[in-house]
Each structure stands twice: as C-alpha cells, then as structure tokens.
C-alpha atoms as a PDB file:
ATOM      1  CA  UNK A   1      37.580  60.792  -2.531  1.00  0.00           C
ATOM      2  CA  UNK A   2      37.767  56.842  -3.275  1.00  0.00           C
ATOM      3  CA  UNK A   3      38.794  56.580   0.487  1.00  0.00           C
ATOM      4  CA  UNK A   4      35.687  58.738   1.382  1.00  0.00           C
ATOM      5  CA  UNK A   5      33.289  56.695  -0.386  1.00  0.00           C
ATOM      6  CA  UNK A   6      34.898  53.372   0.869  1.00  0.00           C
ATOM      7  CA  UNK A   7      34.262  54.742   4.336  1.00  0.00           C
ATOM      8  CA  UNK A   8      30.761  55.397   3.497  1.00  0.00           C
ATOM      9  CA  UNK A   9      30.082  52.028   2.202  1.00  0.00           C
ATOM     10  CA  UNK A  10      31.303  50.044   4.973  1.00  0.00           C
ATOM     11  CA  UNK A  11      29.040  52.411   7.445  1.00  0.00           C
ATOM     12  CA  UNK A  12      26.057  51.770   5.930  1.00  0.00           C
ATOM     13  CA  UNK A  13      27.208  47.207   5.463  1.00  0.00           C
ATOM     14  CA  UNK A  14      27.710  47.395   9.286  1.00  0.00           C
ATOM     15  CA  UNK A  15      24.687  49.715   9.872  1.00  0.00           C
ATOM     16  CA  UNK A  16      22.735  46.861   9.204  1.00  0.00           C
ATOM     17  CA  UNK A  17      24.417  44.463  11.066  1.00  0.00           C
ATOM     18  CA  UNK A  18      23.031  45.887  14.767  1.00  0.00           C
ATOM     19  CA  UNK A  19      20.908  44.141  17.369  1.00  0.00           C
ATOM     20  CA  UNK A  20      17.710  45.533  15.589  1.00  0.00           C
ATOM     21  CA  UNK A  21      18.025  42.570  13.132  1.00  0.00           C
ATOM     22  CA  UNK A  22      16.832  39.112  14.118  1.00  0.00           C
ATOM     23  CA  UNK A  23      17.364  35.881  12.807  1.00  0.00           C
ATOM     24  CA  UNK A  24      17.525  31.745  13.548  1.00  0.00           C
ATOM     25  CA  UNK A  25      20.567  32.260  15.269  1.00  0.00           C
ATOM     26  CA  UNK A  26      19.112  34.441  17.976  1.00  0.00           C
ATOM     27  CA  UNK A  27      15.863  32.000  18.306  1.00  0.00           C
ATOM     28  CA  UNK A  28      16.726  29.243  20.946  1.00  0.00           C
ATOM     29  CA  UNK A  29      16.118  25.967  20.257  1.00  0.00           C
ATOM     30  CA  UNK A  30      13.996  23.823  22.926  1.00  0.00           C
ATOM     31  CA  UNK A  31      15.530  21.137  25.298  1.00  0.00           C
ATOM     32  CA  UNK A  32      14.404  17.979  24.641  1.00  0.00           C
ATOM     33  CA  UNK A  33      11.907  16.777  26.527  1.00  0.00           C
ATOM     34  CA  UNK A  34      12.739  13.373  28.287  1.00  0.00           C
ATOM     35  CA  UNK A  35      12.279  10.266  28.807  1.00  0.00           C
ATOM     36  CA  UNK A  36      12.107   9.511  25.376  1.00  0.00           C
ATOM     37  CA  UNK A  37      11.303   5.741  24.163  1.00  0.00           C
ATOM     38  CA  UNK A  38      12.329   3.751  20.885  1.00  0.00           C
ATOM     39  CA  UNK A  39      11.819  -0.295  20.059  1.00  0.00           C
ATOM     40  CA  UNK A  40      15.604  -1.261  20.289  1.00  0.00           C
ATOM     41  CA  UNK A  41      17.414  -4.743  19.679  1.00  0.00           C
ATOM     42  CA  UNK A  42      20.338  -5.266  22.688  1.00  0.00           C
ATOM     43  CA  UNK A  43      23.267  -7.181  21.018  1.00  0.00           C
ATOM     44  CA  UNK A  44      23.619  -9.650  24.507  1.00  0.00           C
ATOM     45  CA  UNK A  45      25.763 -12.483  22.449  1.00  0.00           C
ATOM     46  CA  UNK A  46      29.480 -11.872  23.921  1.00  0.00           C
ATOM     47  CA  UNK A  47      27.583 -10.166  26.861  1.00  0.00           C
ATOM     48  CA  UNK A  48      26.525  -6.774  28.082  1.00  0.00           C
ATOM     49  CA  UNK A  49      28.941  -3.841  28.429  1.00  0.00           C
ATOM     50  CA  UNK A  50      27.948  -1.407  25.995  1.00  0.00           C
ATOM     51  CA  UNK A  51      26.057  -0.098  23.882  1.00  0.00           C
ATOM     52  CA  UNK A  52      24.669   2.530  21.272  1.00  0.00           C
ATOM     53  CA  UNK A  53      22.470   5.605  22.152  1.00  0.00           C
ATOM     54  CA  UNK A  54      21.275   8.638  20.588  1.00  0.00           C
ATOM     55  CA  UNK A  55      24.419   8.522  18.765  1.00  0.00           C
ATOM     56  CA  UNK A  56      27.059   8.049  21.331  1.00  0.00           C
ATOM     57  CA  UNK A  57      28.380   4.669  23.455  1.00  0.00           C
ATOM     58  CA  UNK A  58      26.332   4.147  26.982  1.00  0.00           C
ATOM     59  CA  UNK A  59      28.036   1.732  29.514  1.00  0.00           C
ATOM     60  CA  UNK A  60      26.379  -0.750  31.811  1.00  0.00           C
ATOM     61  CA  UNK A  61      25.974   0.822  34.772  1.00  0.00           C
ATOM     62  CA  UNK A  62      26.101  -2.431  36.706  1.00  0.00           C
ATOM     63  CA  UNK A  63      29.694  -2.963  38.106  1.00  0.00           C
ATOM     64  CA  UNK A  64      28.865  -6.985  37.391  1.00  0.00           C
ATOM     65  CA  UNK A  65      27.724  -8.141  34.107  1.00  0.00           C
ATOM     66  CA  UNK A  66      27.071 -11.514  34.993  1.00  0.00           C
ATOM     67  CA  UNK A  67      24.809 -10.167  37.569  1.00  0.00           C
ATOM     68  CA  UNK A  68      22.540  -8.765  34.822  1.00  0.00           C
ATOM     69  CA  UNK A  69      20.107 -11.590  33.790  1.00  0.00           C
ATOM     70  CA  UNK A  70      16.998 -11.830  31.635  1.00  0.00           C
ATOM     71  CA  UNK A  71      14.913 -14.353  29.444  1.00  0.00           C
ATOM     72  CA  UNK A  72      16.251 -14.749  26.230  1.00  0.00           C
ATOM     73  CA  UNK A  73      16.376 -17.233  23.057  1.00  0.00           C
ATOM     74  CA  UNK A  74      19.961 -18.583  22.623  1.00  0.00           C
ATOM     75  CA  UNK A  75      19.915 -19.075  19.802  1.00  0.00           C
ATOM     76  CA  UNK A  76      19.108 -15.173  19.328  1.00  0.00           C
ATOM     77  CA  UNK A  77      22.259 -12.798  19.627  1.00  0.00           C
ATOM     78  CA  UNK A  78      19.997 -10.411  20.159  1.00  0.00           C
ATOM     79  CA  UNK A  79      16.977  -9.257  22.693  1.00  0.00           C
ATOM     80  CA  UNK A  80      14.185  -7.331  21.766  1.00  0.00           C
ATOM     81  CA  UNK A  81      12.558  -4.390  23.522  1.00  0.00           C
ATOM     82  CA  UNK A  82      12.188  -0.860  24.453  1.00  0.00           C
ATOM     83  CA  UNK A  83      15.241   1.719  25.065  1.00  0.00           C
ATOM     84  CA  UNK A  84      14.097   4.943  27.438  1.00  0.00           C
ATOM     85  CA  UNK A  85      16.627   7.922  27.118  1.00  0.00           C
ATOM     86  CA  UNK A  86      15.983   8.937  30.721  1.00  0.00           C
ATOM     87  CA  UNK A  87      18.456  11.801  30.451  1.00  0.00           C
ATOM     88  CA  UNK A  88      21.273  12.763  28.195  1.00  0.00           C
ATOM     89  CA  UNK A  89      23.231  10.763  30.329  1.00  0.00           C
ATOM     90  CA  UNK A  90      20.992   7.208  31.819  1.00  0.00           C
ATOM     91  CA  UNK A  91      19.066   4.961  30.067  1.00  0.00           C
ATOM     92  CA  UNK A  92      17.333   2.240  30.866  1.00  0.00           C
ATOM     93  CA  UNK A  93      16.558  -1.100  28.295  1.00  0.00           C
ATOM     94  CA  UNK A  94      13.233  -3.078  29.041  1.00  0.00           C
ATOM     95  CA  UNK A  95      12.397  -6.531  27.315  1.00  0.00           C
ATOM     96  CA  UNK A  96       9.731  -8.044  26.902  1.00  0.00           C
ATOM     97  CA  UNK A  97       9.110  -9.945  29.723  1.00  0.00           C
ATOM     98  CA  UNK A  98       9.656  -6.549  32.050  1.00  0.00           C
ATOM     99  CA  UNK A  99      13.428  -6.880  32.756  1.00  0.00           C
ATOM    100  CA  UNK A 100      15.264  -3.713  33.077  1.00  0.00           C
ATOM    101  CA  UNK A 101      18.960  -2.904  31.986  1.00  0.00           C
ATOM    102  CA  UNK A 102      20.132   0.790  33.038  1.00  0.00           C
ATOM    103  CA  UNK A 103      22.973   2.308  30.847  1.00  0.00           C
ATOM    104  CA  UNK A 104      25.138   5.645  31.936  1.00  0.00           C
ATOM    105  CA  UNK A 105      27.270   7.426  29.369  1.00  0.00           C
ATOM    106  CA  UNK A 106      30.148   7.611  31.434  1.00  0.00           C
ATOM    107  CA  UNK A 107      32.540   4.133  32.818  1.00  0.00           C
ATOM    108  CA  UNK A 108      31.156   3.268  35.590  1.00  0.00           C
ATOM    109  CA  UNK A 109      33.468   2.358  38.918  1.00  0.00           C
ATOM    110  CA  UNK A 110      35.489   4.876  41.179  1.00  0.00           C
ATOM    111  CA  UNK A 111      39.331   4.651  40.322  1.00  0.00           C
ATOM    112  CA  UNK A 112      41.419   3.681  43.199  1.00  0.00           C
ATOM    113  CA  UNK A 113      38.371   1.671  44.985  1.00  0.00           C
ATOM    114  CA  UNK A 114      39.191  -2.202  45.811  1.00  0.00           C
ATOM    115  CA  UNK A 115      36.450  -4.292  44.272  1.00  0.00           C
ATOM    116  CA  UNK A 116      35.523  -7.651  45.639  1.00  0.00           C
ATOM    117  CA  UNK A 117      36.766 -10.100  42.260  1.00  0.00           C
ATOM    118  CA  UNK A 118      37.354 -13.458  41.182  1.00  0.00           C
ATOM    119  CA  UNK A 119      39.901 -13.732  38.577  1.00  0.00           C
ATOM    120  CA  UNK A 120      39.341 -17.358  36.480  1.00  0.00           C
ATOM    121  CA  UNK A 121      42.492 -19.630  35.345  1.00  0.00           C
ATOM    122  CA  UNK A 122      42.075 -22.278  32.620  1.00  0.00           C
ATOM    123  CA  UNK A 123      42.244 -25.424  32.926  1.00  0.00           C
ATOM    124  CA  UNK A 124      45.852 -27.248  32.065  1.00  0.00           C
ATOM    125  CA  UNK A 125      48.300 -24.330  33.006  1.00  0.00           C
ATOM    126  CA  UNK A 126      48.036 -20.920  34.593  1.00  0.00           C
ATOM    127  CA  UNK A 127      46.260 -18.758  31.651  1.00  0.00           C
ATOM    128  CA  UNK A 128      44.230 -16.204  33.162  1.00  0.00           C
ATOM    129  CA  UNK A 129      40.559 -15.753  31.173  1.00  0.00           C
ATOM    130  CA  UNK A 130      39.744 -12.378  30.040  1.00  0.00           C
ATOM    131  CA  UNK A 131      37.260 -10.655  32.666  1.00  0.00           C
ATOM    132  CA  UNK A 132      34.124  -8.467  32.265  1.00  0.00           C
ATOM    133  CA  UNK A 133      33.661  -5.346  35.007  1.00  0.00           C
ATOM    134  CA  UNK A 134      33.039  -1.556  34.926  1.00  0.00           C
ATOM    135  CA  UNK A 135      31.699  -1.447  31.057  1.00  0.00           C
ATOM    136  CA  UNK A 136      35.533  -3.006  30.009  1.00  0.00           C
ATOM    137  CA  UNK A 137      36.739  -6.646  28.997  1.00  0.00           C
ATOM    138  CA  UNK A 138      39.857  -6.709  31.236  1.00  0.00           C
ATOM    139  CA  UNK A 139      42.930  -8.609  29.839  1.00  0.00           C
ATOM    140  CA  UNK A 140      46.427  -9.778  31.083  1.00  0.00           C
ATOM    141  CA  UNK A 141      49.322 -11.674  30.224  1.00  0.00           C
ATOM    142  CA  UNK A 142      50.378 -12.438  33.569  1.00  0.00           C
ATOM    143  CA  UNK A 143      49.567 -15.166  35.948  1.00  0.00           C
ATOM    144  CA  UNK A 144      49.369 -15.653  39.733  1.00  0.00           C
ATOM    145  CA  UNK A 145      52.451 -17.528  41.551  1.00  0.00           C
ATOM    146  CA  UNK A 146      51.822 -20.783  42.064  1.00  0.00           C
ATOM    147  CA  UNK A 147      47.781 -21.116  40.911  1.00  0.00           C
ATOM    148  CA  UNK A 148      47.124 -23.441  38.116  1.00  0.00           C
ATOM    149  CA  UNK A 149      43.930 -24.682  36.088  1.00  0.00           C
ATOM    150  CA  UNK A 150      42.344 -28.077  36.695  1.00  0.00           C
ATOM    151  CA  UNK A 151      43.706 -30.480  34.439  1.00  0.00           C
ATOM    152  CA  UNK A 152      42.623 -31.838  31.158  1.00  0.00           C
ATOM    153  CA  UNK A 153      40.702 -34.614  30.729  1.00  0.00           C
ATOM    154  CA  UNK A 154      37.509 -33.548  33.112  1.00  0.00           C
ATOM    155  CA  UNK A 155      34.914 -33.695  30.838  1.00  0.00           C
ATOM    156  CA  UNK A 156      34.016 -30.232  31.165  1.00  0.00           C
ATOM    157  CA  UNK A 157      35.582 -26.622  30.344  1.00  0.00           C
ATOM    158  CA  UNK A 158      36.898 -25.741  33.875  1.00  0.00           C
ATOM    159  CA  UNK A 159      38.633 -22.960  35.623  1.00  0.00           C
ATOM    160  CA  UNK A 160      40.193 -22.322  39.213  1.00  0.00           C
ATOM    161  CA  UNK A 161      38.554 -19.392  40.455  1.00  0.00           C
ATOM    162  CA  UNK A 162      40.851 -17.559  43.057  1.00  0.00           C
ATOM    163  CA  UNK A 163      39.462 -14.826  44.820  1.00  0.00           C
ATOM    164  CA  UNK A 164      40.502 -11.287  45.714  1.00  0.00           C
ATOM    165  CA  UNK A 165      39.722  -7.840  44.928  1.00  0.00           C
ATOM    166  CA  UNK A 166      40.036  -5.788  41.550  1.00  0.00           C
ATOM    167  CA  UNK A 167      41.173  -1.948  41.833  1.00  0.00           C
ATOM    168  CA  UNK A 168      40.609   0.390  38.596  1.00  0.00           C
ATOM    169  CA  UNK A 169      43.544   2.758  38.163  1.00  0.00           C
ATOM    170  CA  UNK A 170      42.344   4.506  35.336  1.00  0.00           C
ATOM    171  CA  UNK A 171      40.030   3.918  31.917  1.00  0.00           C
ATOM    172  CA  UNK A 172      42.768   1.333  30.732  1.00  0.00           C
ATOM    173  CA  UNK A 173      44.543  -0.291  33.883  1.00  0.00           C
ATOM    174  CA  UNK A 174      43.538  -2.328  37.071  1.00  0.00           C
ATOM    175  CA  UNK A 175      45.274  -4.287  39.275  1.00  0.00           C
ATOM    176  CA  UNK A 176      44.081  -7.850  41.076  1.00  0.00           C
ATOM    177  CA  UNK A 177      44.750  -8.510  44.451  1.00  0.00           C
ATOM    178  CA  UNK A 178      44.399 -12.465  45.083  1.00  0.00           C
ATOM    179  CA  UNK A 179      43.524 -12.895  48.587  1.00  0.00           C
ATOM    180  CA  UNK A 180      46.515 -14.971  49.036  1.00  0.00           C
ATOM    181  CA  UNK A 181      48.666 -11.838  48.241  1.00  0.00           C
ATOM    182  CA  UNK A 182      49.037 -12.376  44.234  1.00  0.00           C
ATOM    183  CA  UNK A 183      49.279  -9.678  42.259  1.00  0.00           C
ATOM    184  CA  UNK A 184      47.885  -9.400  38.166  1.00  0.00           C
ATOM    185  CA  UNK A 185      47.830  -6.245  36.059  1.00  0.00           C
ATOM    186  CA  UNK A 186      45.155  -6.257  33.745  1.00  0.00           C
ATOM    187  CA  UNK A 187      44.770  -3.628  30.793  1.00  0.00           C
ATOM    188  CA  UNK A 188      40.900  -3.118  29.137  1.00  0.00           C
ATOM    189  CA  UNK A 189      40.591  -4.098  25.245  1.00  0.00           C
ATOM    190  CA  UNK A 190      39.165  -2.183  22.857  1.00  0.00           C
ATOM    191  CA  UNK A 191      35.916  -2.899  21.446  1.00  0.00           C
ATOM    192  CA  UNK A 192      36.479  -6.370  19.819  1.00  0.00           C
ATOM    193  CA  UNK A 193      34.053  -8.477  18.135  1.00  0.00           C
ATOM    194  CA  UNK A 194      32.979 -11.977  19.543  1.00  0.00           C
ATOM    195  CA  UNK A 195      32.369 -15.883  18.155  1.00  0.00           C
END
C-alpha cells in the first residue's frame, strides 16, 4: 500500500514538470547589440600589447607595436579616450585627438610564418634586449655568434640592430633568423609589470 501511494506521489511531482510549464529558463535572452562605446584610460607606459575588455584580455592586433603611434603626455602612463566593443571579438580604442588602436581577443600572427625582425643587442657585450611582437614581450638568453653591442662610453644608450626574420612556433616560442644565418630562441613572458 505504502509502495502504491509512493507511486502516486511521484506521478503527480513529475506531472507538473511537462512542457506546459514555462519559466526564465525557457525565455531567451537578447544578443547584445554592438558596437558598444565606454570612456576608457589605455595603460601605454611599458607600451601597447594588451589590454582589458568586457572582462577578458584583447591583444593588439598590430603585428608591430612600435608602429602604433599617437599624441600623448609623457609624463602620463596613461591615454584617455573612447573603447568601441565592435564585436565580441575586435575592438577598437580612439583618443582624443582621433587616433585609432584596434584590439582582437585572440594572439595575433600565423605560427610557422617568417616575419621580417630586428633583434637589438646592448651595448658592451652581446645581451639581446627583450622584444615586443604579436601581443607578447619575447625574451632569450641566448646571443648571436659573433654580434656584439657598441661599446661603453658613447654618450648615449645604444644597441646593434641585426636584422632577420622572427617565426612564431606557438603561444610561447619563436625562433630569429639573423640574416647572416644566426639563430636565437626566444620564449614570451608572462604579463610583468614595468618601471
């Protein structure tokens, strides 16, 4: 009899869980509607590679940072201006003065693609300086055979710049190609702070 009732019970609970009843988890919820603009401060002190949209890291879509150039106060880390979600995945930054800045959620560069590149060596021995491409700070212990920085002593902060190509392998490794035949492995850091 107890098992009879039971039955009965759990008949009429699931009777009332059918597609007759509605609720918020059948209504759909609308697509946002782009582009969609906000004021926004760009953090431009160390240089542009990255930086934080609609909750999630966009990368400069420019292969080159140092080609990206603008009007700014030094003495301001910072630039002021508009940010345009142009799709879940682009946007674009616009100061002041008009100059744009696109941004793409995903690294940009194709793996396995030889980049023209010019790796920089510090002056009094054969350091190589840290490089910015593809949305990464590239870094490497290595050096190339035989290529050393200008001396001390110049009256200026110098480098040898020896030319070649860069070639992402994947998110975390590239390799430079000197055109003299050298060869550097570089591996991206991390997000790291600046001075």
């Amino acid at each position: 009899m107890r098992r009879g009732i039971a039955l009965v019970v759990v008949a009429l609970l699931t009777a009332g869980c059918g597609t007759g009843v509605t609720g918020s988890a059948n209504a759909s919820t609308p697509a946002p509607t782009f582009p969609v603009s906000h004021p926004f401060r760009l953090v431009t002190h160390c240089g542009i590679l990255t930086t934080y949209i609609a909750g999630q890291t966009f990368y400069l879509a420019e292969l080159y940072p140092a080609r990206v150039t603008f009007q700014e106060n030094p003495g301001d880390p910072e630039v002021s201006g508009t940010m345009t979600l142009l799709s879940p995945h682009v946007a674009r930054f616009t100061d002041h003065a008009g100059n744009q800045i696109l941004f793409v959620d995903q690294l940009p560069g194709a793996l396995n693609t030889p980049y023209p590149f010019a790796v920089r060596v510090l002056s009094g021995g054969n350091t190589l300086i840290d490089e910015q491409f593809a949305g990464r700070r590239w870094h490497t212990t290595e050096t190339l055979p035989g290529v050393k920085g200008p001396p001390y002593g110049n009256g200026m902060d110098s480098f040898t710049e020896v030319h070649g190509t860069l070639t992402i392998i994947d998110a975390e490794d590239a390799v430079f190609r000197s055109d003299a035949g050298g060869v550097v492995h570089f591996t991206a850091l991390g997000p790291i702070g600046c001075d």
